[in-house]
Protein backbone atom coordinates (compact mmCIF):
# COMPACT_ATOMS: atom_id res chain seq x y z
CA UNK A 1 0.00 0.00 0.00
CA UNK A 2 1.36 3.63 -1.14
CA UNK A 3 2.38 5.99 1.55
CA UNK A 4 -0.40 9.22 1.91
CA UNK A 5 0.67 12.46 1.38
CA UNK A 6 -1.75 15.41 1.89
CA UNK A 7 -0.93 18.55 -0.41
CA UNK A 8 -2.83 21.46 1.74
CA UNK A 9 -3.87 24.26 -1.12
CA UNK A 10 -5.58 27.43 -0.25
CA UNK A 11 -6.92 30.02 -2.86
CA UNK A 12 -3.33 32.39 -3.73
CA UNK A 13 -1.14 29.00 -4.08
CA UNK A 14 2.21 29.42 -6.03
CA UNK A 15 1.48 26.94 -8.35
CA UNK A 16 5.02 25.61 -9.29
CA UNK A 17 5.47 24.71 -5.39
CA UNK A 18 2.80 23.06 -5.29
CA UNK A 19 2.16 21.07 -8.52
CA UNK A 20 6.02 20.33 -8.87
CA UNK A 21 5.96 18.32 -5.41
CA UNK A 22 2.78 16.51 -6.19
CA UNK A 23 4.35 15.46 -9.84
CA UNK A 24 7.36 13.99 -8.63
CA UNK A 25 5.94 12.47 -5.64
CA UNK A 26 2.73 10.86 -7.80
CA UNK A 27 6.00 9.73 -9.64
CA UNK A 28 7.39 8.26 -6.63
CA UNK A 29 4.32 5.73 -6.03
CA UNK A 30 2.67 7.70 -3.25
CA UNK A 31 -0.55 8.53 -2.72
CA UNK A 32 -1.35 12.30 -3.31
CA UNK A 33 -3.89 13.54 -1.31
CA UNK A 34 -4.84 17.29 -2.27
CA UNK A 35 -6.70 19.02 0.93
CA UNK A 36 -8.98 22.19 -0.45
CA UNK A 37 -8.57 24.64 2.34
CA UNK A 38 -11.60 27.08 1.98
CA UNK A 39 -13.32 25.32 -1.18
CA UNK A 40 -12.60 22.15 -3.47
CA UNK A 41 -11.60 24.43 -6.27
CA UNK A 42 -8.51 26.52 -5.47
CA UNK A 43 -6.75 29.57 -7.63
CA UNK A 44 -3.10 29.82 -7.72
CA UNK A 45 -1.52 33.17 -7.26
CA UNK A 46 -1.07 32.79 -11.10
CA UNK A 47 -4.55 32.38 -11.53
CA UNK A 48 -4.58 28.36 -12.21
CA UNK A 49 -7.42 26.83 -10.83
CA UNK A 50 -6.63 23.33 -9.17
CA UNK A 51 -9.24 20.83 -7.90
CA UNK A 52 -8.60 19.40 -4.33
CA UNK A 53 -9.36 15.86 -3.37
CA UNK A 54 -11.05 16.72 0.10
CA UNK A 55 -12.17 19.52 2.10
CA UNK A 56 -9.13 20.69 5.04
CA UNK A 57 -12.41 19.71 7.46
CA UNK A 58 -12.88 16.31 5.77
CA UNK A 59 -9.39 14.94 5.40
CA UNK A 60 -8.60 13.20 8.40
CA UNK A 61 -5.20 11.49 9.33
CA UNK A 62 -3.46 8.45 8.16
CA UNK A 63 -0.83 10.71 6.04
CA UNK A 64 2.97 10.26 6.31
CA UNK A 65 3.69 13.65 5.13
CA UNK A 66 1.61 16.85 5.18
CA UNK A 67 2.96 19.51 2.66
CA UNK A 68 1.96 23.15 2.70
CA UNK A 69 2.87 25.37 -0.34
CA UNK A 70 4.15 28.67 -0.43
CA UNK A 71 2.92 32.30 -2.08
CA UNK A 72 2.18 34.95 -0.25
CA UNK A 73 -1.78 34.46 -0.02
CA UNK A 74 -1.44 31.08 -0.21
CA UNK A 75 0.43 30.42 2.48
CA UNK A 76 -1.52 32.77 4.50
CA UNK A 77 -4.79 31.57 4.32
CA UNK A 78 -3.06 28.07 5.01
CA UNK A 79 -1.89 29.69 8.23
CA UNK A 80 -5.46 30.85 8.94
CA UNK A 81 -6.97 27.58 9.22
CA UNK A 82 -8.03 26.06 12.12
CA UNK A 83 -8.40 22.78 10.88
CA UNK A 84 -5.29 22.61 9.18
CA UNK A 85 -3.27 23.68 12.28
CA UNK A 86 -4.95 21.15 14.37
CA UNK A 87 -4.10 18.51 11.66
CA UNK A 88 -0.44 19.16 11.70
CA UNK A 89 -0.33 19.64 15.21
CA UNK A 90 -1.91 16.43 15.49
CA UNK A 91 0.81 15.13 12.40
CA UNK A 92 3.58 16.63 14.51
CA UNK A 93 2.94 14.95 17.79
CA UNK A 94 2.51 11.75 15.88
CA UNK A 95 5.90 11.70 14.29
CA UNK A 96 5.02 12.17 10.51
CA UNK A 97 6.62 14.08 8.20
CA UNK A 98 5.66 18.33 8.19
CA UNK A 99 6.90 20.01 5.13
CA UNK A 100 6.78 23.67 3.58
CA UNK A 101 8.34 25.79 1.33
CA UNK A 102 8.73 29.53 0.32
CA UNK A 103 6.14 31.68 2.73
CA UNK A 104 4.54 28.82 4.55
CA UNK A 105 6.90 27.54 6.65
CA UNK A 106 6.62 31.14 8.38
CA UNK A 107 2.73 31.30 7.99
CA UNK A 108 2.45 27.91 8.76
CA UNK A 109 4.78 25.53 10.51
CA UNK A 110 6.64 28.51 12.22
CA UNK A 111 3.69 30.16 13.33
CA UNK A 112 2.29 27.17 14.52
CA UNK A 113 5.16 26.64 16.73
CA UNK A 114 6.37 23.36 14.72
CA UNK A 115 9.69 24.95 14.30
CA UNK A 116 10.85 25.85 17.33
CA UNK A 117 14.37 25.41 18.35
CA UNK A 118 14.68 23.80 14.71
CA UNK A 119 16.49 24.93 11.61
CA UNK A 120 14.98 26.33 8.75
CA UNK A 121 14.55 28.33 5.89
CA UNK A 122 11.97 30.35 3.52
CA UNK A 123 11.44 32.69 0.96
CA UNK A 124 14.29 35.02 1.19
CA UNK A 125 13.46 38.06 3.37
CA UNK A 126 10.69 36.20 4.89
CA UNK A 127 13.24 34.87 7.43
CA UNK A 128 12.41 38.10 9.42
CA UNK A 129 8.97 37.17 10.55
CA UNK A 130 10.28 33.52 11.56
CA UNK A 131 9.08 33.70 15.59
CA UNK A 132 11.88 33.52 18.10
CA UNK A 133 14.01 30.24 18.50
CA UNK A 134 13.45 29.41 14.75
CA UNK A 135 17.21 28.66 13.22
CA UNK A 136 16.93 30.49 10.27
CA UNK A 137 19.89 28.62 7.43
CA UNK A 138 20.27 29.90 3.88
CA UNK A 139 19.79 26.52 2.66
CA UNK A 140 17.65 25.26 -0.79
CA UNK A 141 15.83 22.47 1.19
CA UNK A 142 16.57 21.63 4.92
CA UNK A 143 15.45 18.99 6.90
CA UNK A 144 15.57 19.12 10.94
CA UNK A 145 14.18 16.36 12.58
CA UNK A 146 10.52 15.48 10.84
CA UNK A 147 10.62 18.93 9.46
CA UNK A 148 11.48 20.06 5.61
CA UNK A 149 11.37 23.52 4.60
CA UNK A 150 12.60 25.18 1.36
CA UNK A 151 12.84 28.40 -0.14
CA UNK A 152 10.85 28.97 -3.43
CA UNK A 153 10.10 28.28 -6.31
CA UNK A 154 13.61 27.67 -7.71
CA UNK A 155 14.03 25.12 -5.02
CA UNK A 156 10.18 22.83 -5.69
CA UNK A 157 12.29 20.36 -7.87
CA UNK A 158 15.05 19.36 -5.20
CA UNK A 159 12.87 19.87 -2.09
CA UNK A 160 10.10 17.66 -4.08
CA UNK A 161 13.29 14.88 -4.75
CA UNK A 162 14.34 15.51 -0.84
CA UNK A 163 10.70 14.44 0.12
CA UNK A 164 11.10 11.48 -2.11
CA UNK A 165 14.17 10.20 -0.69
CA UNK A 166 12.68 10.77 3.28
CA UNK A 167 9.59 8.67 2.17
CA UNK A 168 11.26 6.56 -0.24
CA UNK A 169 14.66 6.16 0.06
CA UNK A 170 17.55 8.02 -2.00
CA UNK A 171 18.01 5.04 -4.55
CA UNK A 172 14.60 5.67 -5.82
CA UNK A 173 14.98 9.38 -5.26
CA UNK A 174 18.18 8.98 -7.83
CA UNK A 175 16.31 7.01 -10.24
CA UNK A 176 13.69 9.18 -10.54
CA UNK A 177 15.84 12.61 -11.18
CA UNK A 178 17.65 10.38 -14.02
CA UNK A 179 14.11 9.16 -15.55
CA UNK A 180 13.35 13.36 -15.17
CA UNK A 181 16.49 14.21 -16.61
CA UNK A 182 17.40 16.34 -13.61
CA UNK A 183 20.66 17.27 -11.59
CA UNK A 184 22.00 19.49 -9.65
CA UNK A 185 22.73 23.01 -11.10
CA UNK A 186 26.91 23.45 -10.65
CA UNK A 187 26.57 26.87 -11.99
CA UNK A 188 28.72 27.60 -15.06
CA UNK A 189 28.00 30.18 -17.96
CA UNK A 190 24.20 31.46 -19.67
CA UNK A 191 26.61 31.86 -23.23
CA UNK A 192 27.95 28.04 -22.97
């Protein structure tokens, strides 16, 4: 049976954090679970539209992983619901895996008080509103403990891969940026 993962989406979304993650880990063999936070019909900040699976209120537990997604909105009214903070509380104290990238790990896990005395990181300049006794790190993806956080956009495809290998394991996380055609940038010249 594939491990759950529930994808928490709330109207304002940045669409490449979220839909990148939920590729590569529907890739992985896991079960995607997208959680409509205010509506089963959500609009990115870009103005996609994305269908959830289940309401925030309906969703339940039995998930190995709870993911929020950043932009600026999005992550906001992630932060603003009840149900979804009582979910990942509930997540946290049972030892699965909490997750966020660009704004939400402030709006969300941070303000939650999931990341206390823990490392992490976020969009950059958003490290300011991190609460006290959050270890802010400069990081693309870092993982402290049961928590992952990542910075943006540029950063969905090796935080989604970093996911992969927690749940996974890194052989299949390997395979799977070959079969994507994917490694790490090493910098180098626009002009080749």
């Amino acid at each position: 049976m594939a491990k759950r993962v529930a994808v928490f989406l709330a109207d304002g979304f940045e669409e490449i954090e979220a839909i990148t993650p939920i590729d590569i880990l529907v890739r992985a063999g896991l079960e995607v679970v997208k959680v409509g936070v205010g509506g089963l019909t959500l609009t990115g900040s870009h103005g996609i539209r994305v269908g959830a699976d289940v309401l925030v209120t309906e969703a339940g537990d039995g998930f190995e992983l709870l993911f929020f997604p950043g932009g600026g909105v999005g992550a906001k009214n992630l932060g603003n619901s009840a149900a979804a903070k009582q979910l990942a509380l509930a997540a946290g104290a049972a030892g699965k895996w909490l997750t966020a990238i660009c704004a939400a790990p402030v709006f969300t896990l941070a303000a939650w008080g999931l990341l206390a005395g823990k490392k992490a990181t976020c969009y950059p300049g958003m490290e300011e509103k991190f609460p006290p006794g959050v270890i802010f790190s400069q990081e693309a993806v870092v993982v402290d403990g049961k928590c992952v956080t990542s910075r943006g956009v540029g950063t969905a495809l090796p935080f989604a891969l970093t996911l992969v290998t927690l749940l996974e394991g890194k052989s299949r996380a390997d395979k799977l940026a070959t079969e994507i055609v994917y490694s790490q940038p090493t910098g180098g010249s626009a002009n080749g």
